[in-house]
N, C-alpha and C. Protein backbone atom coordinates (compact mmCIF):
# COMPACT_ATOMS: atom_id res chain seq x y z
N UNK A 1 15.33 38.35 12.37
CA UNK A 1 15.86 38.04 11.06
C UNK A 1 15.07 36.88 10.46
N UNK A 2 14.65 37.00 9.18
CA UNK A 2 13.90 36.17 8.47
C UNK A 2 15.06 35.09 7.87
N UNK A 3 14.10 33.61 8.23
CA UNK A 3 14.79 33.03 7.23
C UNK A 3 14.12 32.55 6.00
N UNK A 4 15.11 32.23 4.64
CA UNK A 4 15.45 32.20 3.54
C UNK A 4 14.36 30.87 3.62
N UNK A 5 13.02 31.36 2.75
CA UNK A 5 12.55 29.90 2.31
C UNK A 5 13.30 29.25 0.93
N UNK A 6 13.28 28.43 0.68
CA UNK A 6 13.73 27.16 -0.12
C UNK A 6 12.65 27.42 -1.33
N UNK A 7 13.36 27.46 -2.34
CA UNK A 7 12.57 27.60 -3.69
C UNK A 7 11.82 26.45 -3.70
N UNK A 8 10.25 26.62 -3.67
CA UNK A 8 9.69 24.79 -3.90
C UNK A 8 10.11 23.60 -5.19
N UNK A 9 10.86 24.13 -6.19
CA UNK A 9 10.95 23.61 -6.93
C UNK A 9 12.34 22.74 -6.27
N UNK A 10 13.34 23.18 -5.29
CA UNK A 10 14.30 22.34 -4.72
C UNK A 10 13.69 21.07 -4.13
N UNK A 11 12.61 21.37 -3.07
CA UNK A 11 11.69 20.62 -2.39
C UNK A 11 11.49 19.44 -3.15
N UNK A 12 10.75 20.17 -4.26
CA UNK A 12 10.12 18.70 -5.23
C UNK A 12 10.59 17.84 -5.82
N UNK A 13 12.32 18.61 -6.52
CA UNK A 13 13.59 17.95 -7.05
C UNK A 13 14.16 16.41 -5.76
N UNK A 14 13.75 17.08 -4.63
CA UNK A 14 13.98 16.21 -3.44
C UNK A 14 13.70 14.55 -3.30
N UNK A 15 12.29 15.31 -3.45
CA UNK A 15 11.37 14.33 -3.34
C UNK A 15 11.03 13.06 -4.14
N UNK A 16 11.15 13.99 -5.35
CA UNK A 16 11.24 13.20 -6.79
C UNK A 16 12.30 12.56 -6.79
N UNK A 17 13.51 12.55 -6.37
CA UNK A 17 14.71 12.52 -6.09
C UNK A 17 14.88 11.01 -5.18
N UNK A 18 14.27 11.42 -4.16
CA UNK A 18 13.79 9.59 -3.44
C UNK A 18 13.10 8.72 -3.79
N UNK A 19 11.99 9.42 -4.47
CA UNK A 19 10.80 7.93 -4.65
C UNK A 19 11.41 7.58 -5.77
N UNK A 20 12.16 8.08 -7.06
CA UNK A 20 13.05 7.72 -7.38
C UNK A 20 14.07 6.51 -7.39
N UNK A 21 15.07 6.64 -6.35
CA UNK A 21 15.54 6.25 -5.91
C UNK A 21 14.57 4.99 -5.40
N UNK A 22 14.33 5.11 -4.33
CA UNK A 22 12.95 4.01 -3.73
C UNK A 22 12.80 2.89 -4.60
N UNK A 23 12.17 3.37 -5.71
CA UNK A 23 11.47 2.37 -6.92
C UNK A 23 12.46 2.01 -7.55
N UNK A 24 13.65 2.34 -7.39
CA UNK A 24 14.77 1.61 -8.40
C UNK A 24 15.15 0.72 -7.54
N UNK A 25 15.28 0.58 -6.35
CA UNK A 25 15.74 -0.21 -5.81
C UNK A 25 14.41 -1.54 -5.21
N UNK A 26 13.42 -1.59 -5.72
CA UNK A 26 12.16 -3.04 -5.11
C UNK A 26 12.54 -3.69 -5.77
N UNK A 27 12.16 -4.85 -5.40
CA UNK A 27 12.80 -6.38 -5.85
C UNK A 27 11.91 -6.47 -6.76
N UNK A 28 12.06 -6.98 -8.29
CA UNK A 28 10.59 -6.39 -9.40
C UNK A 28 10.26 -8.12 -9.09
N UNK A 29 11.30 -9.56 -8.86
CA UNK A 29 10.85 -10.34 -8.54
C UNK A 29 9.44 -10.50 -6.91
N UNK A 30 9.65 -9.22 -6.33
CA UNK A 30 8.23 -9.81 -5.55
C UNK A 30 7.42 -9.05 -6.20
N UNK A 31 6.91 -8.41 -7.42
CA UNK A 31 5.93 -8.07 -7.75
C UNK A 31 5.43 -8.90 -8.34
N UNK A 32 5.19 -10.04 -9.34
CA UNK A 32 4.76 -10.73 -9.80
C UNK A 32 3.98 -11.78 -8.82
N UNK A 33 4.35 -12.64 -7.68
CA UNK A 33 3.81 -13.15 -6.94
C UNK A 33 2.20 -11.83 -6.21
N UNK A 34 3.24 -10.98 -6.12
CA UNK A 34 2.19 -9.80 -5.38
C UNK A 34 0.53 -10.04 -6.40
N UNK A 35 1.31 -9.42 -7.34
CA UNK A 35 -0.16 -9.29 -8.38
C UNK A 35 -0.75 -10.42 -8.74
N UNK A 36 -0.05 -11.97 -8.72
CA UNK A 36 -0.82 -13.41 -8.79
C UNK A 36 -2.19 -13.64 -7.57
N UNK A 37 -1.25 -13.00 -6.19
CA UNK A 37 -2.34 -13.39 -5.38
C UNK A 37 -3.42 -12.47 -5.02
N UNK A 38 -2.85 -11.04 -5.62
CA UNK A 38 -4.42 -9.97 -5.65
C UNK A 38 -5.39 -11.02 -6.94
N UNK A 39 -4.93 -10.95 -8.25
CA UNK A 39 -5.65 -12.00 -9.19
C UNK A 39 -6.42 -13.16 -8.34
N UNK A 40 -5.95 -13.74 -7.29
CA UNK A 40 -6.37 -15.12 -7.32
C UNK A 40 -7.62 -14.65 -5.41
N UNK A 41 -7.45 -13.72 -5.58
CA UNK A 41 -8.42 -13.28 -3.94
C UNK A 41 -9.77 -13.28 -4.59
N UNK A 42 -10.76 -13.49 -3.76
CA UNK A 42 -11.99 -14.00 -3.59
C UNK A 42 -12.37 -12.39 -3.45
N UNK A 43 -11.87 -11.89 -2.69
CA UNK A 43 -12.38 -11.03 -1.52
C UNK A 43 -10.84 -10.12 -1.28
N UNK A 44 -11.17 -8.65 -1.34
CA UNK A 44 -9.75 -7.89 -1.47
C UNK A 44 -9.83 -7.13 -0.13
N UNK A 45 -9.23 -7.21 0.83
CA UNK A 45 -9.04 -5.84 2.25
C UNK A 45 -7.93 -5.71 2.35
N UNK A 46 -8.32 -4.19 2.04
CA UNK A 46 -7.05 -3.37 2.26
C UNK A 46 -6.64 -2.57 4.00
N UNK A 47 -5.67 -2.64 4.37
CA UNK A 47 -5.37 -1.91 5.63
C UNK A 47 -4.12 -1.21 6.55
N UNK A 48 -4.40 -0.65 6.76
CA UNK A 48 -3.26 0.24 6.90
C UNK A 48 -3.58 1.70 8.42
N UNK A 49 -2.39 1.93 9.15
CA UNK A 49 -3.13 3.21 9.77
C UNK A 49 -2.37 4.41 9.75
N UNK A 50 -3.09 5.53 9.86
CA UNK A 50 -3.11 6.75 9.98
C UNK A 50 -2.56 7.05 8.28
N UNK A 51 -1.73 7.63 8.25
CA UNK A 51 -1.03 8.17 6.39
C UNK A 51 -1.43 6.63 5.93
N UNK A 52 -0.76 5.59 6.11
CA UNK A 52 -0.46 4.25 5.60
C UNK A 52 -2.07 3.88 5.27
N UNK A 53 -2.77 3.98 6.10
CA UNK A 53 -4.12 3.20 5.78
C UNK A 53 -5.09 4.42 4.70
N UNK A 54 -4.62 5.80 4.56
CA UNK A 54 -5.22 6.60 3.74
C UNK A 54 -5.02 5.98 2.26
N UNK A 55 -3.50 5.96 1.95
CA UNK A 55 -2.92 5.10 1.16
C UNK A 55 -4.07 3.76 0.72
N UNK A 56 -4.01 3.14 1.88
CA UNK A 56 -4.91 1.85 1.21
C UNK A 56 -6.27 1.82 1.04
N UNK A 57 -6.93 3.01 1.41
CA UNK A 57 -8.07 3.34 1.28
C UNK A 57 -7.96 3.57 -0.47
N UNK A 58 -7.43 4.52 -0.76
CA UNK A 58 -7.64 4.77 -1.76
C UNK A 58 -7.32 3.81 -2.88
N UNK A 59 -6.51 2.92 -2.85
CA UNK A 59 -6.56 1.69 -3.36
C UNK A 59 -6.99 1.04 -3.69
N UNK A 60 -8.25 0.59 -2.60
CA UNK A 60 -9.36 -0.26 -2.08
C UNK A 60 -10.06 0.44 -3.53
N UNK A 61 -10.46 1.90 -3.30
CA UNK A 61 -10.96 2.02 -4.77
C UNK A 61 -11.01 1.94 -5.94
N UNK A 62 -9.69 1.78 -6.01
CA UNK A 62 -9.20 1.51 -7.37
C UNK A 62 -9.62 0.33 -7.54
N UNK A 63 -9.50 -0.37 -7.01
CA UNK A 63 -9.19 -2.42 -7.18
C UNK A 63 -10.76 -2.39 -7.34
N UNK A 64 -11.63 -1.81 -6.52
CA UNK A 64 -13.14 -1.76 -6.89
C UNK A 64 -13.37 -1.63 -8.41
N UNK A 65 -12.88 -0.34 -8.86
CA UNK A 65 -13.31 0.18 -9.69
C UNK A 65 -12.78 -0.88 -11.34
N UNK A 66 -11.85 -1.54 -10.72
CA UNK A 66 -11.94 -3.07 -11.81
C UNK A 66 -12.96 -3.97 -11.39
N UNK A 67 -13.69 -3.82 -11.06
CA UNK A 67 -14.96 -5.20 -10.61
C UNK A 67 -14.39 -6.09 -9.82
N UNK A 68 -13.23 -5.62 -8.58
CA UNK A 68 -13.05 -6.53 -7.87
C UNK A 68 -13.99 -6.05 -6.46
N UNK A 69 -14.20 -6.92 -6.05
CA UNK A 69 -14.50 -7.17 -4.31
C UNK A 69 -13.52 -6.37 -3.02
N UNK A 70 -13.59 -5.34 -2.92
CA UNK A 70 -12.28 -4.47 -2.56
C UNK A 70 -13.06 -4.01 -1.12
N UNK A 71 -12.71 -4.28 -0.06
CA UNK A 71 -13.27 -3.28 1.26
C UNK A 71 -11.96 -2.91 1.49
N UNK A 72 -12.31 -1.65 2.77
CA UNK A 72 -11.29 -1.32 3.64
C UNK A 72 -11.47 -1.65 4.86
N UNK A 73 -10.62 -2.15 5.45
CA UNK A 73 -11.06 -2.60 6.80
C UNK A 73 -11.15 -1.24 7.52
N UNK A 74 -12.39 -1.33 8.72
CA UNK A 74 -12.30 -0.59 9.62
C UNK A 74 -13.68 0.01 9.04
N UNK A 75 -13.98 0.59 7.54
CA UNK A 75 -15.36 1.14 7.83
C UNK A 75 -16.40 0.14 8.11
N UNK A 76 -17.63 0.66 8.38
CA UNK A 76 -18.76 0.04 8.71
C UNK A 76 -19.36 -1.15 7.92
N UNK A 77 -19.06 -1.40 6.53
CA UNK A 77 -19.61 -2.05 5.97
C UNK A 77 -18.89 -3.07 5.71
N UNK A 78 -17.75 -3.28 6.52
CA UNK A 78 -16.58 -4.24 5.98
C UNK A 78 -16.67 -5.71 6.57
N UNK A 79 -17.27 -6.52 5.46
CA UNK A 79 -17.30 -7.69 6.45
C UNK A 79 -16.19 -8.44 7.10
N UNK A 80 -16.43 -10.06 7.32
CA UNK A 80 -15.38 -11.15 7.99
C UNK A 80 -14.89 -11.57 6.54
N UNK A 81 -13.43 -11.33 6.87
CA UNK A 81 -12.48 -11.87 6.12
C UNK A 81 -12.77 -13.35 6.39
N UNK A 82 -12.69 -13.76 5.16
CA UNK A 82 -12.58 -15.50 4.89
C UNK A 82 -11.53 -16.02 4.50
N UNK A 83 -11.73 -17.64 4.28
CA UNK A 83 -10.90 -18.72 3.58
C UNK A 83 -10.76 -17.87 1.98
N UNK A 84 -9.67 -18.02 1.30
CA UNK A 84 -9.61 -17.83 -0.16
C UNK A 84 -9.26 -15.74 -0.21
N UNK A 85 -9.95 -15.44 0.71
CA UNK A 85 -9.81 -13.74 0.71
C UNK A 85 -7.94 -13.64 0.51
N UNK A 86 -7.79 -11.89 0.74
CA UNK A 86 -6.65 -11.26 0.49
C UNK A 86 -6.71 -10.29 1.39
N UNK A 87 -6.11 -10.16 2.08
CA UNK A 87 -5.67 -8.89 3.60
C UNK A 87 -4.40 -8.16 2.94
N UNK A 88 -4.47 -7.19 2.36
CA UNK A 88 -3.27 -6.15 1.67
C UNK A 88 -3.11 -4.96 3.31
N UNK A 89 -2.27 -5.22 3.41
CA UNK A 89 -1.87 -4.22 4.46
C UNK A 89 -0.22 -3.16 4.50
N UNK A 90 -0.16 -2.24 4.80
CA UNK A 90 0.88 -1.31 4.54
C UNK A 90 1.26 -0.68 5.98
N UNK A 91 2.12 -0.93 6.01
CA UNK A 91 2.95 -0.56 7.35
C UNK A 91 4.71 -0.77 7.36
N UNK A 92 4.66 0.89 7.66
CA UNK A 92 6.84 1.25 7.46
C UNK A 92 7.37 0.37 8.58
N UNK A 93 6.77 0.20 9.43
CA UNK A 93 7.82 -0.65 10.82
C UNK A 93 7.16 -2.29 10.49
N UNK A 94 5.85 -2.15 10.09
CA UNK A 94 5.51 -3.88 10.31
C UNK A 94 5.58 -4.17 12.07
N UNK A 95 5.20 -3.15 12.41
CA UNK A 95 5.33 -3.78 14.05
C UNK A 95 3.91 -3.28 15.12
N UNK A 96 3.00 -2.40 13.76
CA UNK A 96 1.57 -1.44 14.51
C UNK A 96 0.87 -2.60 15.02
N UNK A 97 0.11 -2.52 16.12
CA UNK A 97 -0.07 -4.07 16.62
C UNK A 97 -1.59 -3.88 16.65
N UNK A 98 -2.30 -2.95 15.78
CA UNK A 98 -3.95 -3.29 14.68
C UNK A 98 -3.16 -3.88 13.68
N UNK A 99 -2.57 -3.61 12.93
CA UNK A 99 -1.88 -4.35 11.78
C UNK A 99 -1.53 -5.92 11.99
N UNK A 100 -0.85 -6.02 12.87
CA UNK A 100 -0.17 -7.15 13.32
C UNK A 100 -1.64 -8.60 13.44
N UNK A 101 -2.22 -7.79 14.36
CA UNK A 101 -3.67 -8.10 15.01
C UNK A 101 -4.08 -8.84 13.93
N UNK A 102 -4.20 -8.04 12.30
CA UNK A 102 -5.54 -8.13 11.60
C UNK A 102 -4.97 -9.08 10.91
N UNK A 103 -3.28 -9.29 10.63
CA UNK A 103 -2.65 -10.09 9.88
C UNK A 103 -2.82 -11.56 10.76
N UNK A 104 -2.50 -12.00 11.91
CA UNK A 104 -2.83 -12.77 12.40
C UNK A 104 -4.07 -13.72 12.17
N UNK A 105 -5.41 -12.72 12.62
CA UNK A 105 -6.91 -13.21 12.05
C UNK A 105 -6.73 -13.15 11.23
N UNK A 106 -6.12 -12.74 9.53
CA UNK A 106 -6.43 -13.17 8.77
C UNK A 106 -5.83 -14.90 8.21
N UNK A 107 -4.62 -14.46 8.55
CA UNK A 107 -4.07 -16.04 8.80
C UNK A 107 -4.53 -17.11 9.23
N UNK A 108 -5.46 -16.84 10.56
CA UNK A 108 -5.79 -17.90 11.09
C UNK A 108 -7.28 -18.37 9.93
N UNK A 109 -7.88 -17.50 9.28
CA UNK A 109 -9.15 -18.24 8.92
C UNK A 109 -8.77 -18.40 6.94
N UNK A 110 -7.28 -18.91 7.14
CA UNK A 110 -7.08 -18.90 5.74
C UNK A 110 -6.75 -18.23 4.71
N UNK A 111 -7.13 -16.88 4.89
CA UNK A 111 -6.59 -15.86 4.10
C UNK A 111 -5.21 -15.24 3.87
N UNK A 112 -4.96 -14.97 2.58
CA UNK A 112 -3.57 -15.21 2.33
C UNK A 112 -3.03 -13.34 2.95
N UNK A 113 -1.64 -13.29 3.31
CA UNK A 113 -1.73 -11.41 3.58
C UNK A 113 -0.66 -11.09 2.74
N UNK A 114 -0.63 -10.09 2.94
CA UNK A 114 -0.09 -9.18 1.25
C UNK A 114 0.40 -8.30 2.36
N UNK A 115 1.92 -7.93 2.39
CA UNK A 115 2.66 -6.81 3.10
C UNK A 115 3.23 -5.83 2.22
N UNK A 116 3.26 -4.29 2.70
CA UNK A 116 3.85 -3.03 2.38
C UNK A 116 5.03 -2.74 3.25
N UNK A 117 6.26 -3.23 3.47
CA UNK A 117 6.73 -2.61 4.43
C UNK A 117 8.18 -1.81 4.55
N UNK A 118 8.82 -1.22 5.60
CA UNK A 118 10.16 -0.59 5.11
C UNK A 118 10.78 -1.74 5.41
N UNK A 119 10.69 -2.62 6.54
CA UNK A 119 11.48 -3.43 7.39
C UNK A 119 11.48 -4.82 6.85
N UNK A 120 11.86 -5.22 6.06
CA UNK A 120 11.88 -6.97 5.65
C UNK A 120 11.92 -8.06 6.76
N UNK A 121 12.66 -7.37 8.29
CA UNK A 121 12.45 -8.41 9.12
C UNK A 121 11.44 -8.25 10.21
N UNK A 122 10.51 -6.73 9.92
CA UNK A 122 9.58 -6.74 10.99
C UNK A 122 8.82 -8.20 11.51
N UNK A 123 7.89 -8.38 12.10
CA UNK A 123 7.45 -9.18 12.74
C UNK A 123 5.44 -9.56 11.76
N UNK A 124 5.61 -8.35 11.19
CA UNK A 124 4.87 -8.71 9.85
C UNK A 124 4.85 -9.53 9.28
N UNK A 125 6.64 -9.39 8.97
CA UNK A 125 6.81 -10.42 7.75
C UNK A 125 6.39 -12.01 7.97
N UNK A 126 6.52 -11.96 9.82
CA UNK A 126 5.79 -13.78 10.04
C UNK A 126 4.42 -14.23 9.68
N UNK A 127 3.56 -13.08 9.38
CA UNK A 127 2.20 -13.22 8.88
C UNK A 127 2.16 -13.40 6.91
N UNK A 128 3.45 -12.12 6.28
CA UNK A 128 2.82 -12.36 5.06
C UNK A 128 3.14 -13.61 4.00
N UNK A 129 2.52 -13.75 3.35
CA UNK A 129 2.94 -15.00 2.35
C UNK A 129 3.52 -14.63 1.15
N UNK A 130 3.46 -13.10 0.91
CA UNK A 130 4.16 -12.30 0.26
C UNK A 130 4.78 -10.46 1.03
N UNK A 131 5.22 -9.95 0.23
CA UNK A 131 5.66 -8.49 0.92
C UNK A 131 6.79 -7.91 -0.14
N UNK A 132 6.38 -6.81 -0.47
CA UNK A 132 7.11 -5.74 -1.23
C UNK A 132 7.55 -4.86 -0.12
N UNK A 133 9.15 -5.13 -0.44
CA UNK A 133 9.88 -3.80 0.74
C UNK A 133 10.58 -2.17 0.29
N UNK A 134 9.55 -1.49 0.41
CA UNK A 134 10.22 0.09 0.14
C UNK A 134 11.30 0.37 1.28
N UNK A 135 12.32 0.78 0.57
CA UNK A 135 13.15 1.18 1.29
C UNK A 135 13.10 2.53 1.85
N UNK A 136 12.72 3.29 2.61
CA UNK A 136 12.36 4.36 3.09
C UNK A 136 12.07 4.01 5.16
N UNK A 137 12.47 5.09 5.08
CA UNK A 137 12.84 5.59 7.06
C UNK A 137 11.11 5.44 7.18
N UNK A 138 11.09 4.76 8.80
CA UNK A 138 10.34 4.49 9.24
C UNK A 138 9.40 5.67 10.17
N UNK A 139 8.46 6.25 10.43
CA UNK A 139 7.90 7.22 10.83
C UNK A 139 8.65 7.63 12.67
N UNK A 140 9.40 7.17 12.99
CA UNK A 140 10.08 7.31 14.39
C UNK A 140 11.70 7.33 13.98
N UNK A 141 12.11 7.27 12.71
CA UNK A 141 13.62 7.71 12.18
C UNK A 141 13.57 9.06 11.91
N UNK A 142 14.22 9.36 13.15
CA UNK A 142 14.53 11.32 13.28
C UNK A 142 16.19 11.34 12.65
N UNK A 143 16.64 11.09 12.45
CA UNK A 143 17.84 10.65 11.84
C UNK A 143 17.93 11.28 10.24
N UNK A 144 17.10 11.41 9.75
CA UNK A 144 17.14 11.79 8.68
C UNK A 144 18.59 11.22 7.11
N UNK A 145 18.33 10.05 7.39
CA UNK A 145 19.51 9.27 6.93
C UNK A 145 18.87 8.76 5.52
N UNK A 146 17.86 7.91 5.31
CA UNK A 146 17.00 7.80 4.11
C UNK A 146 15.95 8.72 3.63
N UNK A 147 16.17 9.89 4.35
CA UNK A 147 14.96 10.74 3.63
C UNK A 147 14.93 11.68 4.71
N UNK A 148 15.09 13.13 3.46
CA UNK A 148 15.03 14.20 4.40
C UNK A 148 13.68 14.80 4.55
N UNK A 149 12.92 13.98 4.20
CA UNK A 149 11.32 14.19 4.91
C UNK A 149 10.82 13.98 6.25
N UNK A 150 9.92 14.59 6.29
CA UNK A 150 9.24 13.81 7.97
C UNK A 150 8.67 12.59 7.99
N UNK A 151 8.94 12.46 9.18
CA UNK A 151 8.19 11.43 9.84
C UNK A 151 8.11 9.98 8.51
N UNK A 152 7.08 9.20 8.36
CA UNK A 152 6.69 8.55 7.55
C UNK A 152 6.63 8.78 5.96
N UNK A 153 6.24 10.05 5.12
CA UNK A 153 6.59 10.54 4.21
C UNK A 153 6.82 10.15 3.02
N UNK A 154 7.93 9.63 3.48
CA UNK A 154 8.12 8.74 1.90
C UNK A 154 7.70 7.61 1.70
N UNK A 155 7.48 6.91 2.78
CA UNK A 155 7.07 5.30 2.89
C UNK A 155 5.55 5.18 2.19
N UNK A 156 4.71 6.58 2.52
CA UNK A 156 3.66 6.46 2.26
C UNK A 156 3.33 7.29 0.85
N UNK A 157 4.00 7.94 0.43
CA UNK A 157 4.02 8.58 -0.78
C UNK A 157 4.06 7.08 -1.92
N UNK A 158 5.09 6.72 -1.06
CA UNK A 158 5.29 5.52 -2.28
C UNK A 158 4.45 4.03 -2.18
N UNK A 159 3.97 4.23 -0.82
CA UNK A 159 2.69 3.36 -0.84
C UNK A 159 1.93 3.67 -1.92
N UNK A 160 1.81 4.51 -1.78
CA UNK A 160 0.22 5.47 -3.01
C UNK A 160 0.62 5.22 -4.18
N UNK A 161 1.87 4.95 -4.67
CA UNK A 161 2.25 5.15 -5.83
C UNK A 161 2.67 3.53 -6.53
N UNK A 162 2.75 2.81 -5.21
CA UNK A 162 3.04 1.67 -5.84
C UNK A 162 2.04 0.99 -6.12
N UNK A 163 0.37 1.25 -5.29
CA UNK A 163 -0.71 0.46 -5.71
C UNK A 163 -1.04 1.26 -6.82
N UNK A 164 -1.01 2.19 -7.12
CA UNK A 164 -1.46 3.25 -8.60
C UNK A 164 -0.68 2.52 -9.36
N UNK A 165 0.66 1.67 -9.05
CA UNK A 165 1.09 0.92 -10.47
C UNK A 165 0.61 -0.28 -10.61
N UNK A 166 0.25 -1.04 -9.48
CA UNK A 166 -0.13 -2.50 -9.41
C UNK A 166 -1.57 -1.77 -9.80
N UNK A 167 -2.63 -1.17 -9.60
CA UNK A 167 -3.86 -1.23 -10.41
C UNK A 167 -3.80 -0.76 -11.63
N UNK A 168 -2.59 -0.15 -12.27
CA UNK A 168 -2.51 0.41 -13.78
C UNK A 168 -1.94 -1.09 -14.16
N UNK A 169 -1.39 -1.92 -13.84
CA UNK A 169 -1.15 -3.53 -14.28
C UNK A 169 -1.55 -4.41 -14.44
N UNK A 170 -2.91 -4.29 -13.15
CA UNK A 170 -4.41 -5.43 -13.42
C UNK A 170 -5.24 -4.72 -14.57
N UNK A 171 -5.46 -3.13 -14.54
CA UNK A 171 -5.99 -2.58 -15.43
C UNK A 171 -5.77 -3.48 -16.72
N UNK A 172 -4.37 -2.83 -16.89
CA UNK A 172 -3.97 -2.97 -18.51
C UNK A 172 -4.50 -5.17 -18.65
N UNK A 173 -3.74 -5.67 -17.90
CA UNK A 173 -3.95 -7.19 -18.33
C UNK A 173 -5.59 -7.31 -18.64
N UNK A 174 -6.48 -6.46 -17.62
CA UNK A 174 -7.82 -7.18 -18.07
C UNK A 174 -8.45 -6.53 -19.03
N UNK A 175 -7.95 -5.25 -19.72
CA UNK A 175 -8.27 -5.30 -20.96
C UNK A 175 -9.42 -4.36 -20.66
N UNK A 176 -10.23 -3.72 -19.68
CA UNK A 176 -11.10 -3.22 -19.70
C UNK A 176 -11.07 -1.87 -19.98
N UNK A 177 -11.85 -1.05 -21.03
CA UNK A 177 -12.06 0.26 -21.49
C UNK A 177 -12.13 0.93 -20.18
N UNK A 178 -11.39 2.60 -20.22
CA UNK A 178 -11.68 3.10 -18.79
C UNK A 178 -13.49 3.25 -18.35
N UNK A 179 -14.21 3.24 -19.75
CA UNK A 179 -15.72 3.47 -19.53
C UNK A 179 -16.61 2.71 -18.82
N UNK A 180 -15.44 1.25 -18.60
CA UNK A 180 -16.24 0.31 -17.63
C UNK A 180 -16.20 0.67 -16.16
N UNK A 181 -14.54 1.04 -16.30
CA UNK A 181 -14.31 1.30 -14.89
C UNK A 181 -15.27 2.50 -14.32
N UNK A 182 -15.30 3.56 -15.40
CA UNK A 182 -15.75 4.86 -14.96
C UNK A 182 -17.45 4.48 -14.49
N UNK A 183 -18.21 3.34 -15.04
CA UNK A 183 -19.39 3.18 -14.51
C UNK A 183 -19.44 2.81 -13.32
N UNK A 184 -18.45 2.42 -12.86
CA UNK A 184 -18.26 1.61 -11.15
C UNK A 184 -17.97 2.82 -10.42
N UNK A 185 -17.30 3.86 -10.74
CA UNK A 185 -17.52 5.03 -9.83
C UNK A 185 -18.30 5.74 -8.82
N UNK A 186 -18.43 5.86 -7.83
CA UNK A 186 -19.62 6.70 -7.03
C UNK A 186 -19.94 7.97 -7.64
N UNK A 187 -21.59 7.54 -7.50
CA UNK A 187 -22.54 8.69 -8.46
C UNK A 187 -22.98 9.40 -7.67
N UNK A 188 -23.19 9.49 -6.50
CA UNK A 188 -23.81 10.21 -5.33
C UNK A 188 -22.97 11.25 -4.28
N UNK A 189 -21.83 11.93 -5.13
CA UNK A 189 -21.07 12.44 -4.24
C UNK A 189 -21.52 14.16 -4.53
């Protein structure tokens, strides 16, 4: 006996339905500090792993593509975080211990860290000097209590979606035509 797939349009009502939800509920008071200290970084690294760090990858580009200084940690070309830099990192538990790791070194040589997380009291939070908390189930909540998605899911959907608003915000303040940005684009793909 076959079962009954689910009209996708229920699916998406779902979904839409949480991140929704999600974004109504962030504290809009930590966004303003958030976006002061991306403004005030020397030097932008973004990081994150597996879904979470795809998320900040793509970020990393964006923030480029305003004429900032944007790596991702982990590829090849990514230098030593410094004094004055910015370590943006995204993680639902705040407890991945590369994350933890990178927040630490960045701390220690001065650099300020910037948290993504579900957990406000992870062990993250002792590294960041700021942190925006999505409320969304952590990738090991089988429970299905904040989200009837899998695994990580929403945490990282709305990762993606919350730096797409924080770079549509530096966008708009600096005033730059998209034609500037669009010259910073990779030409060689």
């Amino acid at each position: 006996m076959e079962k009954t797939i689910p009209m996708p349009s229920v699916v998406f009502q779902k979904i839409f339905t949480e991140l929704s939800t999600l974004f109504s509920e962030i504290d809009e008071a930590s966004l303003a500090p958030f976006i002061q200290a991306l403004q005030r970084g020397r030097r932008l690294f973004f990081y994150g792993a597996g879904r979470s760090g795809l998320a900040v990858k793509m970020a990393a580009m964006r923030f480029m593509h305003l004429g900032l200084e944007a790596h991702a940690v982990g590829d090849v070309t990514c230098p030593a975080i410094g004094e004055g830099d910015v370590l943006l990192v995204a993680s639902g538990s705040g407890r991945t211990p590369g994350i933890l790791s990178a927040a630490q070194q960045a701390q220690a040589v001065g650099a300020a860290v910037l948290a993504i997380v579900a957990d406000a009291r992870s062990p993250l939070a002792d590294y960041a000097q700021q942190q925006i908390v999505l409320h969304a189930a952590v990738k090991d909540a089988h429970q299905r209590t904040v989200s009837v998605q899998y695994a990580g899911s929403l945490f990282e959907q709305a990762t993606v979606l919350l730096l797409d608003a924080l770079f549509h915000l530096l966008w708009k303040m600096s005033a730059q035509p998209a034609e500037v940005l669009w010259a910073r684009h990779a030409n060689m793909e």
